[in-house]
N, C-alpha and C. Protein backbone atom coordinates (compact mmCIF):
# COMPACT_ATOMS: atom_id res chain seq x y z
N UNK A 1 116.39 -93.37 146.36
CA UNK A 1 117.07 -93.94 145.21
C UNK A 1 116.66 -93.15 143.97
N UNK A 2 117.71 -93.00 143.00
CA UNK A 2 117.47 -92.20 141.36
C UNK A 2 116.31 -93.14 141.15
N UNK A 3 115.91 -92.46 139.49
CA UNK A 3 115.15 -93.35 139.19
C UNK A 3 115.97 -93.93 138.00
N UNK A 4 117.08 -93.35 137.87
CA UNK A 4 118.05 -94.12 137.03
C UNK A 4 118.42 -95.07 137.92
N UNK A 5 118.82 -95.02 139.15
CA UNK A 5 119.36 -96.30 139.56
C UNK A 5 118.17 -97.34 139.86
N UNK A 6 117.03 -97.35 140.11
CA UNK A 6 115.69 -97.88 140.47
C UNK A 6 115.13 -98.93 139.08
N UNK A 7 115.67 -98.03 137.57
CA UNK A 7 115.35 -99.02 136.97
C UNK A 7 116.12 -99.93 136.55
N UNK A 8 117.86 -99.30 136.77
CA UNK A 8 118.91 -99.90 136.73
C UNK A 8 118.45 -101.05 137.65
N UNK A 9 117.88 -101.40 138.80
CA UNK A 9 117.33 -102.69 139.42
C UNK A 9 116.37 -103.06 139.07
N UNK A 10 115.45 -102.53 138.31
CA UNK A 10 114.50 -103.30 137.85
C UNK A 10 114.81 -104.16 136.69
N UNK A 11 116.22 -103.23 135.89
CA UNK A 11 116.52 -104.42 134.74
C UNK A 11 117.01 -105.70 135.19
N UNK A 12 117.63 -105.03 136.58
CA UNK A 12 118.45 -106.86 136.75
C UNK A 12 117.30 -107.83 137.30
N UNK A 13 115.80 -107.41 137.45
CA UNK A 13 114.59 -108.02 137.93
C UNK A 13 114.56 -108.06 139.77
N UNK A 14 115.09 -106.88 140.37
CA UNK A 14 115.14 -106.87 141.81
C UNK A 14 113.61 -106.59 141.70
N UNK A 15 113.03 -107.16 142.84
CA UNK A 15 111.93 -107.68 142.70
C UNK A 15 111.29 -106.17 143.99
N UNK A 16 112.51 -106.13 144.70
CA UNK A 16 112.03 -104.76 145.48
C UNK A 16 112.09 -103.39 144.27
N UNK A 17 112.64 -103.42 143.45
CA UNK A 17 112.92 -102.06 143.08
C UNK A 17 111.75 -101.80 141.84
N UNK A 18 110.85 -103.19 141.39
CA UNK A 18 109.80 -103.13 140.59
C UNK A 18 108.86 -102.91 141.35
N UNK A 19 108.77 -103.54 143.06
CA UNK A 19 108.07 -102.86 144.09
C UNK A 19 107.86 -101.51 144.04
N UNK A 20 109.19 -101.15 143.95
CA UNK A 20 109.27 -99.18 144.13
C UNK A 20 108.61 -98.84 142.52
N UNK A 21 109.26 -99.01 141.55
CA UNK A 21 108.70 -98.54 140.79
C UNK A 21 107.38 -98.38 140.44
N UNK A 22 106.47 -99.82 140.49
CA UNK A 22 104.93 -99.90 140.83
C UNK A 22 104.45 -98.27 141.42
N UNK A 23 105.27 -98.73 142.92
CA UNK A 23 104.15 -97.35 143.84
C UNK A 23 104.52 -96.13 143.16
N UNK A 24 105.76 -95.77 142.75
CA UNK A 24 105.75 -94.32 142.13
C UNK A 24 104.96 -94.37 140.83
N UNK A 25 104.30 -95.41 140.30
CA UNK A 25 104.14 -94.76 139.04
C UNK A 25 102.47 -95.31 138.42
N UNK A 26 102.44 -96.03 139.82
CA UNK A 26 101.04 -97.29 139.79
C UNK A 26 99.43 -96.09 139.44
N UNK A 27 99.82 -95.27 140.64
CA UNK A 27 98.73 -94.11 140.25
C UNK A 27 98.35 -93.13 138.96
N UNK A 28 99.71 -92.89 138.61
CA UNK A 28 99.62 -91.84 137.04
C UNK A 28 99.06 -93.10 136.15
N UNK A 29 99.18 -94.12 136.01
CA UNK A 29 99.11 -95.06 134.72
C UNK A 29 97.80 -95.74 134.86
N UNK A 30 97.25 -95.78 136.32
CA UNK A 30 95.75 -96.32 136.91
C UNK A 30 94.72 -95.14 136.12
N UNK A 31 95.24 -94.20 136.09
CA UNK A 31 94.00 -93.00 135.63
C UNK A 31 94.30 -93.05 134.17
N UNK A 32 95.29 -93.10 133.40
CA UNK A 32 95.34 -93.35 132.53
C UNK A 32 94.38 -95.13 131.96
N UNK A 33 94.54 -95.99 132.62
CA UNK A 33 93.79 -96.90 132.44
C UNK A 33 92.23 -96.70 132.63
N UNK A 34 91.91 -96.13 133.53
CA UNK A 34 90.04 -95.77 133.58
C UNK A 34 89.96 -94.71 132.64
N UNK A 35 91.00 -93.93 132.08
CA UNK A 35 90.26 -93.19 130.89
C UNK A 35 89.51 -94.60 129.43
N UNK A 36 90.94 -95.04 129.66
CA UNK A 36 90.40 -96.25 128.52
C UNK A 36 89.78 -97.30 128.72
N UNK A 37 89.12 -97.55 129.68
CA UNK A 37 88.80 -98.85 130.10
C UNK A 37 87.36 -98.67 130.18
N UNK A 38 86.31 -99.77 130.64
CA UNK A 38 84.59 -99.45 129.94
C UNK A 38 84.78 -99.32 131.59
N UNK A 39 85.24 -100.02 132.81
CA UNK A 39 85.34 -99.86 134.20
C UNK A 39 86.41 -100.19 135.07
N UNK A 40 86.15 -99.95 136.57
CA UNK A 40 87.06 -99.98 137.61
C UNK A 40 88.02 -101.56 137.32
N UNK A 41 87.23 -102.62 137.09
CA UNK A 41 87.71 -103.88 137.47
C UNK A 41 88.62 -104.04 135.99
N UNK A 42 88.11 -103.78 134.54
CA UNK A 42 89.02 -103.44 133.97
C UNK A 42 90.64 -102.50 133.56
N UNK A 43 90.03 -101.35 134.25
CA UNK A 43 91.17 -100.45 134.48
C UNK A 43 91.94 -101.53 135.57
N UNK A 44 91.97 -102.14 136.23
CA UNK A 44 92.92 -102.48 137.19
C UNK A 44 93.43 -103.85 136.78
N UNK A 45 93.06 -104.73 135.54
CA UNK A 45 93.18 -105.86 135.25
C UNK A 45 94.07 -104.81 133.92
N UNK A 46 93.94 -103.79 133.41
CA UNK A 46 94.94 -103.16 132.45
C UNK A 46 95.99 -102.32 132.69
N UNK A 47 95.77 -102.31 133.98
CA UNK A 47 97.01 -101.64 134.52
C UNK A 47 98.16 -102.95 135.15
N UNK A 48 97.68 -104.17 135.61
CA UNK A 48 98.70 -105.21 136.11
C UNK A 48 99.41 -105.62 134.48
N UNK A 49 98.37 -105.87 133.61
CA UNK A 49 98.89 -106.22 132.54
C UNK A 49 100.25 -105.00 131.80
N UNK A 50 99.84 -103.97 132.13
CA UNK A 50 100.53 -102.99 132.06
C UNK A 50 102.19 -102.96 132.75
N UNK A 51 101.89 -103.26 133.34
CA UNK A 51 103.39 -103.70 134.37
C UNK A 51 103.95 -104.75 134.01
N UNK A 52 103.68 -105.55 133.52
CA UNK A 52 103.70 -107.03 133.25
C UNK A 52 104.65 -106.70 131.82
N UNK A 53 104.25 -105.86 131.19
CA UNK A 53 104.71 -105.56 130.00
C UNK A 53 106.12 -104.92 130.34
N UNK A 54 105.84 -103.67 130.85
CA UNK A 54 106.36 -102.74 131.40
C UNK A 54 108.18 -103.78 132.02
N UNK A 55 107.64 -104.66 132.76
CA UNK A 55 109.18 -105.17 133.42
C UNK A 55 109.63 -106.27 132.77
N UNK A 56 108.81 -106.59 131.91
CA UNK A 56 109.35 -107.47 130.58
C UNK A 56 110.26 -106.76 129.54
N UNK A 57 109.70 -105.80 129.25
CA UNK A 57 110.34 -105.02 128.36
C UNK A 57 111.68 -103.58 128.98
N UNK A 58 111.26 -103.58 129.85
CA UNK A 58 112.34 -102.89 130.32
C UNK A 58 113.41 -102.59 129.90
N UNK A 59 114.02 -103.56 129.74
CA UNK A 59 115.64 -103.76 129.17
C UNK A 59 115.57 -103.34 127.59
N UNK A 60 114.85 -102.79 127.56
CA UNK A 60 114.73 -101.92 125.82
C UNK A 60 114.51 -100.40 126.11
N UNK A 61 114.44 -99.88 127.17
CA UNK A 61 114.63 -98.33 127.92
C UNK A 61 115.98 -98.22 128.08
N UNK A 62 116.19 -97.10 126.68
CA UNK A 62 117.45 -96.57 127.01
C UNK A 62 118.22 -95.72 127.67
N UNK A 63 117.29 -95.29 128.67
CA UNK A 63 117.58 -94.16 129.15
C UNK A 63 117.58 -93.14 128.27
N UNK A 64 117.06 -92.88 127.35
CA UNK A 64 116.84 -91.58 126.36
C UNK A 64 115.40 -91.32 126.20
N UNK A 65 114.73 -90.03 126.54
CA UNK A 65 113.43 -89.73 127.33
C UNK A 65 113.38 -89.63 128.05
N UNK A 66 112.11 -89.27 127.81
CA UNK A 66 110.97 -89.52 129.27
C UNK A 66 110.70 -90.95 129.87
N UNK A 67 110.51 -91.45 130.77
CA UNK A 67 110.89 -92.73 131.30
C UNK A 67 109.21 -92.62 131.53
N UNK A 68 108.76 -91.88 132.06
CA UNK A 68 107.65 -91.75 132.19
C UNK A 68 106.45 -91.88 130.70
N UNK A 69 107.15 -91.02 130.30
CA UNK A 69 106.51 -90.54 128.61
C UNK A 69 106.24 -92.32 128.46
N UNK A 70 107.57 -93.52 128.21
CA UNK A 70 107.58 -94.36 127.71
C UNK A 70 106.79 -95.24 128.52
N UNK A 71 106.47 -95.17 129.59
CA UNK A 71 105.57 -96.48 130.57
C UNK A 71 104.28 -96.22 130.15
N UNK A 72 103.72 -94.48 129.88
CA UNK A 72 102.51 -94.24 129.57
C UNK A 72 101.94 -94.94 128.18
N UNK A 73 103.06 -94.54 127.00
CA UNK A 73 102.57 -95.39 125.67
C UNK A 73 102.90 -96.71 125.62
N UNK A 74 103.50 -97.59 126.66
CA UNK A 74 103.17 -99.04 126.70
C UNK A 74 102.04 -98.92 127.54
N UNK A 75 101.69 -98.74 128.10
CA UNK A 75 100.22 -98.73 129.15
C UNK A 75 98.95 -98.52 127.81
N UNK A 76 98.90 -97.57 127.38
CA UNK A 76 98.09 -97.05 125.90
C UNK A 76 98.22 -98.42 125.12
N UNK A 77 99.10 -98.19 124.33
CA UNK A 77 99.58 -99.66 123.35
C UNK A 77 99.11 -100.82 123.36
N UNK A 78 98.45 -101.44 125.06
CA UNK A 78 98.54 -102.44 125.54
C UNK A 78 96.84 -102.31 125.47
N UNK A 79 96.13 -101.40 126.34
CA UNK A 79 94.57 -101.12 126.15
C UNK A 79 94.30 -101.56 124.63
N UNK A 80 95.01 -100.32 124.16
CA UNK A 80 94.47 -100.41 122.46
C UNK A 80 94.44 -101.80 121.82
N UNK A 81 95.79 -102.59 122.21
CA UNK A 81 95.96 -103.84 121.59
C UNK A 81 94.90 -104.64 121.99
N UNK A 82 94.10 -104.44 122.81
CA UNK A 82 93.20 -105.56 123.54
C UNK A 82 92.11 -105.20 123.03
N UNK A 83 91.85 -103.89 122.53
CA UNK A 83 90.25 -103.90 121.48
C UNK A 83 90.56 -104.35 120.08
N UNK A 84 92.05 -103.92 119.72
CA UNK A 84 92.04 -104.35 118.27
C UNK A 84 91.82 -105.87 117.96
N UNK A 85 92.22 -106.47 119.33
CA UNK A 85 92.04 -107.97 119.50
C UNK A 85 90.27 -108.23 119.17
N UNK A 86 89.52 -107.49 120.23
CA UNK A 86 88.42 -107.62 120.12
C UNK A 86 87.72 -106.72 118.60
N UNK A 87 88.28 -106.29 117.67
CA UNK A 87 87.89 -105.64 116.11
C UNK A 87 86.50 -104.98 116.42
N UNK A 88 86.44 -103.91 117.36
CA UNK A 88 85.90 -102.55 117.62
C UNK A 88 85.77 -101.79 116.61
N UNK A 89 86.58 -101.96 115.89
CA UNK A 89 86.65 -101.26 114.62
C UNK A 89 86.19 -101.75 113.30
N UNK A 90 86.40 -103.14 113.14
CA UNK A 90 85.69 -103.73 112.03
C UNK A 90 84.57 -103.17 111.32
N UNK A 91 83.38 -102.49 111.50
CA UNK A 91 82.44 -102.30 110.57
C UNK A 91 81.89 -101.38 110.84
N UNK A 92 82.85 -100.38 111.48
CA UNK A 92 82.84 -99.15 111.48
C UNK A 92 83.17 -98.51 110.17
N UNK A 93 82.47 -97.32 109.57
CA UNK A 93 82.47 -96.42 108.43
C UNK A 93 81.96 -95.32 108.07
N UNK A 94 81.85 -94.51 109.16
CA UNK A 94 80.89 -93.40 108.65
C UNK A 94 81.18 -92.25 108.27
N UNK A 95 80.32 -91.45 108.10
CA UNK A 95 80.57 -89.29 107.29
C UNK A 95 80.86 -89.49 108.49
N UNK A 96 81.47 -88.37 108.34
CA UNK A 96 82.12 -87.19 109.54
C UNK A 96 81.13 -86.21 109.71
N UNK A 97 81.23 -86.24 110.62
CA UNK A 97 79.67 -85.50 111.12
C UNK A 97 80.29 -84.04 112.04
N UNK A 98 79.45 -82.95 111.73
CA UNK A 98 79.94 -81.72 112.13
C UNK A 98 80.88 -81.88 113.59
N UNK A 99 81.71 -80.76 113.95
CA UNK A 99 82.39 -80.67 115.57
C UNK A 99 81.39 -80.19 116.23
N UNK A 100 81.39 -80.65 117.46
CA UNK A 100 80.04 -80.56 118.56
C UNK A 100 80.66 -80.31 119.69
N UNK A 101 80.48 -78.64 119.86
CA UNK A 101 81.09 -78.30 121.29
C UNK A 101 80.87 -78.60 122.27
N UNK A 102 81.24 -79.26 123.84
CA UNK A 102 80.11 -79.48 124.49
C UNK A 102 80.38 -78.53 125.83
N UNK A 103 79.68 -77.93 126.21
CA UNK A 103 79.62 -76.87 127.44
C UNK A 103 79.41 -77.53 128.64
N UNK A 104 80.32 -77.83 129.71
CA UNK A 104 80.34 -78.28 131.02
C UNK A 104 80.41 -77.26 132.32
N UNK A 105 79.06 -77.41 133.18
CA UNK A 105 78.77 -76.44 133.84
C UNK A 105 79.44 -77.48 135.22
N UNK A 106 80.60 -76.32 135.60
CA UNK A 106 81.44 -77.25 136.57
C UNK A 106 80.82 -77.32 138.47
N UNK A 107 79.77 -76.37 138.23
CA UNK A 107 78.92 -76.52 139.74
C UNK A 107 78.44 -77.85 139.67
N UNK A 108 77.55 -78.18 138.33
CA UNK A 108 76.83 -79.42 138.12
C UNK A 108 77.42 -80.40 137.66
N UNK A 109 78.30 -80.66 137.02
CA UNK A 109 79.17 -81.38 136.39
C UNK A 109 80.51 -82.08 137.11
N UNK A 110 80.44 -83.32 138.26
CA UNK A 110 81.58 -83.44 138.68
C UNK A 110 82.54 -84.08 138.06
N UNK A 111 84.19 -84.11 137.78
CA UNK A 111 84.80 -85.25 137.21
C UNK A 111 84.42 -86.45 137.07
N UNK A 112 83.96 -86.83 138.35
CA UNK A 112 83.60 -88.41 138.84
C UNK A 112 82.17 -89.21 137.99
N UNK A 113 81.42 -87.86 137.20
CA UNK A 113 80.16 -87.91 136.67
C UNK A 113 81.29 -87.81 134.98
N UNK A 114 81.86 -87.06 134.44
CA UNK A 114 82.51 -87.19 133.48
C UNK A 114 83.30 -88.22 132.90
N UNK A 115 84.31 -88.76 133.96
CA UNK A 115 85.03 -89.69 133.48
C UNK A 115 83.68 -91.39 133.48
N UNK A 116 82.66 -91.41 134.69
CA UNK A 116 81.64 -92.10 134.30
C UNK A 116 81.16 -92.43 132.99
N UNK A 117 80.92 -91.15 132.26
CA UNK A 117 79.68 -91.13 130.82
C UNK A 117 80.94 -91.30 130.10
N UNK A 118 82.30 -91.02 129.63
CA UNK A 118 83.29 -91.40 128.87
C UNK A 118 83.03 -92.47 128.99
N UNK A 119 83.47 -93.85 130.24
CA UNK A 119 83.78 -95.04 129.98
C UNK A 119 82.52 -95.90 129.80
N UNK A 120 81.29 -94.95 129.90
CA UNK A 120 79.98 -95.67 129.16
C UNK A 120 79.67 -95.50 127.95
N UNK A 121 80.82 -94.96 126.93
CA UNK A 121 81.13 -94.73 126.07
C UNK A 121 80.98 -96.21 124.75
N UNK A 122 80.92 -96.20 123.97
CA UNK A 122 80.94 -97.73 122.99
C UNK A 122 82.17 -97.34 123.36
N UNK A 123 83.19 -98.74 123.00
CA UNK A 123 84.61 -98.71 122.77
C UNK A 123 85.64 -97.76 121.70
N UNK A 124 84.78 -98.35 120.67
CA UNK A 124 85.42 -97.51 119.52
C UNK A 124 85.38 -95.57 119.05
N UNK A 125 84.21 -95.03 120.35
CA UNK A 125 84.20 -93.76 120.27
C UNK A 125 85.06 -93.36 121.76
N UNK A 126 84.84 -93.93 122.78
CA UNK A 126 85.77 -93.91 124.23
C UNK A 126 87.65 -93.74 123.75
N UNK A 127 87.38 -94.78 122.88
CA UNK A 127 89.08 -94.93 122.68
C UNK A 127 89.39 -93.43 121.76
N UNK A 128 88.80 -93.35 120.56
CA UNK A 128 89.19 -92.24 119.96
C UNK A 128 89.28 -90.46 120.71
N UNK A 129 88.09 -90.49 121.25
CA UNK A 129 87.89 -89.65 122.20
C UNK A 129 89.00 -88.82 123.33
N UNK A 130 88.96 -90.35 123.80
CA UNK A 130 90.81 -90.30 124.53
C UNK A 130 91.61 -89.55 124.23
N UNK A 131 92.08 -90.58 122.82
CA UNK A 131 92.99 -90.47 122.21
C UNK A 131 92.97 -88.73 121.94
N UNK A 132 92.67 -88.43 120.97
CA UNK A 132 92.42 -86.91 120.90
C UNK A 132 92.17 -85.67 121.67
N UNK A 133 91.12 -86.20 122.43
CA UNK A 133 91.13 -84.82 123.43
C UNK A 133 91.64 -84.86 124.61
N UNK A 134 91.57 -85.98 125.14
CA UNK A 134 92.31 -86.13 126.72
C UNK A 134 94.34 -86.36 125.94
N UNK A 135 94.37 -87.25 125.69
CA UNK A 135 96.17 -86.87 125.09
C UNK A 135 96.75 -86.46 123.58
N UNK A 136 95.99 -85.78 123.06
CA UNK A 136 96.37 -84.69 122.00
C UNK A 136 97.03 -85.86 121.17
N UNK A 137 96.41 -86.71 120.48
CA UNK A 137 96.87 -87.27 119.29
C UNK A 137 95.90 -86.54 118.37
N UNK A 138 97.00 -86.53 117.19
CA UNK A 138 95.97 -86.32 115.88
C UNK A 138 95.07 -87.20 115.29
N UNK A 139 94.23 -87.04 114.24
CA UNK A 139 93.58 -88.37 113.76
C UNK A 139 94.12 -89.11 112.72
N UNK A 140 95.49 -88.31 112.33
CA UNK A 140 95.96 -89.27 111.33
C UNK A 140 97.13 -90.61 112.59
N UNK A 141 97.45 -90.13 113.59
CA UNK A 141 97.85 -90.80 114.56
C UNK A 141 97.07 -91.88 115.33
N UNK A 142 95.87 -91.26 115.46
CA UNK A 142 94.90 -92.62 115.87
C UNK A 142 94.73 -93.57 114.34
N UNK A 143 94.52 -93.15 113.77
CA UNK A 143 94.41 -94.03 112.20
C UNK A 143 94.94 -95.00 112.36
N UNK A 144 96.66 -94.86 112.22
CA UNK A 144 97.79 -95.57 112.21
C UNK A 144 97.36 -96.80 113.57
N UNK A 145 97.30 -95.63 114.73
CA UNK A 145 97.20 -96.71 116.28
C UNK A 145 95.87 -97.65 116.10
N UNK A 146 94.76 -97.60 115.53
CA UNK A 146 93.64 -98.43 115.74
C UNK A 146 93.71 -99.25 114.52
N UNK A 147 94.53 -98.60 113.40
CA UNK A 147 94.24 -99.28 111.82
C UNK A 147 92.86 -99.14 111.45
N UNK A 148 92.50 -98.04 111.76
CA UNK A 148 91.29 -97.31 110.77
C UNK A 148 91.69 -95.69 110.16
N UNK A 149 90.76 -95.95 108.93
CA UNK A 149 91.02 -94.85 108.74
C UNK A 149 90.90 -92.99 109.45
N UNK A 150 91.42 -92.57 108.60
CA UNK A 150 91.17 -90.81 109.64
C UNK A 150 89.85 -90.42 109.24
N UNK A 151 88.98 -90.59 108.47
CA UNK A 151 87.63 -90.14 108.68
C UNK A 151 86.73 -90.85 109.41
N UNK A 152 87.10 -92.28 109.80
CA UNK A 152 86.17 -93.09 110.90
C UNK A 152 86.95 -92.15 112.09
N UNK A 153 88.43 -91.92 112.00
CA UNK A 153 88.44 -91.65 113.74
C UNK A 153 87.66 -89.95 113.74
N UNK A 154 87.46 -89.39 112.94
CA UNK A 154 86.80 -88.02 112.49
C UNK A 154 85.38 -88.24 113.05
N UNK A 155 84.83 -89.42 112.69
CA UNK A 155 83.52 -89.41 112.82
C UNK A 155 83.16 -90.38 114.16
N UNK A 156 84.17 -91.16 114.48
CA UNK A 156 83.97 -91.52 115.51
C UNK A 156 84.06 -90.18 117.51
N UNK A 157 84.91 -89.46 116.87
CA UNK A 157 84.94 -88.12 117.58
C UNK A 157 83.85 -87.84 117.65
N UNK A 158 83.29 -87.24 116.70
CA UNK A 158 81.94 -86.84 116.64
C UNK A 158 80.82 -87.50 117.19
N UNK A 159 80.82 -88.44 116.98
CA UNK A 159 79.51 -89.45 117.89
C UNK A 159 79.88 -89.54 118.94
N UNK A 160 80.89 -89.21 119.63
CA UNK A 160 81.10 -89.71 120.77
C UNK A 160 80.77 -87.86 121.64
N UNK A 161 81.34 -86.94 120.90
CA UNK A 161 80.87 -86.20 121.30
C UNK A 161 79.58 -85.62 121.65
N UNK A 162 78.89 -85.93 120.66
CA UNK A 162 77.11 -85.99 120.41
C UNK A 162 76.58 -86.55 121.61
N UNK A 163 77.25 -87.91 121.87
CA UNK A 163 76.60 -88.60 123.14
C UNK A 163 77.04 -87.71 124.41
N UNK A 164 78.27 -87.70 124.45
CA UNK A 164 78.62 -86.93 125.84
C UNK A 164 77.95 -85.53 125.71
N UNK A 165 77.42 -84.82 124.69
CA UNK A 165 76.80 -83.74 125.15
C UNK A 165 75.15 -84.21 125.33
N UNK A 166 74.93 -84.64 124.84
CA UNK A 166 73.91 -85.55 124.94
C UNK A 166 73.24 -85.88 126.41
N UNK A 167 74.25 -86.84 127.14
CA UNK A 167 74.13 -86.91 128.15
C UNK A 167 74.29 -86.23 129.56
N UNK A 168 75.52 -84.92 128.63
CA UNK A 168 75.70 -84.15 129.73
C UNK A 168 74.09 -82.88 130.03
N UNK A 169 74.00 -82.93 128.84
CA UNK A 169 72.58 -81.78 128.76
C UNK A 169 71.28 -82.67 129.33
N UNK A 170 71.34 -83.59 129.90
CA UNK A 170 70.02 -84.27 130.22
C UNK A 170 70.33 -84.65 131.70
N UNK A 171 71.82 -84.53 131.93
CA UNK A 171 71.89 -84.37 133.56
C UNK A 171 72.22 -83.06 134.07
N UNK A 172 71.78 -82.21 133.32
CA UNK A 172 71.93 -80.56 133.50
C UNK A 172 70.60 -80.10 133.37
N UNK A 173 69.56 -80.76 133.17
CA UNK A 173 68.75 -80.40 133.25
C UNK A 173 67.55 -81.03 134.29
N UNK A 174 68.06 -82.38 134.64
CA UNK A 174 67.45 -83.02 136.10
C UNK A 174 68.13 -82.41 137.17
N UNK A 175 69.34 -82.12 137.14
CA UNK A 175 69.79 -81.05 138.13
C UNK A 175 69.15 -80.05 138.31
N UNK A 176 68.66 -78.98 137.47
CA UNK A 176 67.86 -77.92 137.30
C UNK A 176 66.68 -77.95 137.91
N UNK A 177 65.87 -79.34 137.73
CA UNK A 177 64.90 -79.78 137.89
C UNK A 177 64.40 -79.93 139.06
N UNK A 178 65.88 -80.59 139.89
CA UNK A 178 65.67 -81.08 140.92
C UNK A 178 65.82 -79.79 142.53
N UNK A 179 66.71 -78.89 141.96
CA UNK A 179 66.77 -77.05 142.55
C UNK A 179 65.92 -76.74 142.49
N UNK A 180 64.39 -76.95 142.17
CA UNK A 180 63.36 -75.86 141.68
C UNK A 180 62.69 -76.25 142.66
């Protein structure tokens, strides 16, 4: 089946064709959820909610786009909305603190250890983080999306980077440790 005709049944609420849609699209939007999420049981409680949205709103996909593009920023939209709920951001304010490269040695360094120290991330540096380096928003774009300003999301980058190099250089070096 298209996937024009697939959502053409999902608008009328065929309950098989939100089936289909789920499995084609359950996986791209699950990894997108553990980028943003603190863990597994959350990523998967933000991804149902995600769908939930997703076949509610449906019938506002005009078929113009990416169909995909648009499930991903309700999936996003929906995370984000659930910290702004929780005000992650509230009393946040700081300098912007220098860019902090961080060097990942990919023998020692597995994804599974990366996307880990991200979602052990505080919230409010995990989310910005995301936002920016994993899907190329700007910071005047996160601004707008979190309702903080662009030098908290500036400086929230930065701390978050600090930590992930932080942590990546102290398990690069028990690795080292542990070879000898």
């Amino acid at each position: 089946m298209s996937l024009e005709k697939l959502i053409k049944n999902c608008k009328a609420n065929n309950t098989k064709a939100q089936g289909e849609l789920y499995q084609l699209y359950s996986n791209k939007l699950f990894a997108i959820c553990l980028k943003y999420s603190r863990n597994y049981a959350e990523a998967q409680d933000n991804l149902q909610d995600a769908f939930l949205i997703i076949f509610k709103k449906i019938n506002q996909y005009e078929n113009k786009g990416s169909f995909e593009g648009w499930i991903k920023r309700i999936t996003i939209n929906n995370i984000l909305q659930r910290y702004r709920k929780d005000k992650v951001f509230d009393i946040i304010n700081e300098n912007t603190a220098k860019d902090i490269e961080i060097e990942v040695d990919e023998d020692t360094v597995s994804i599974d250890f990366l996307l880990k120290i991200i979602q052990e991330l505080p919230n409010r540096y995990r989310l910005v983080f995301n936002l920016y380096v994993l899907d190329g928003y700007s910071h005047k774009q996160i601004a707008k999306l979190l309702d903080i300003n662009i030098g908290t999301s500036k400086s929230n980058l930065a701390r978050a980077r600090q930590i992930l190099k932080r942590t990546i250089d102290q398990h690069n070096t028990t690795q080292r440790s542990q070879s000898l």
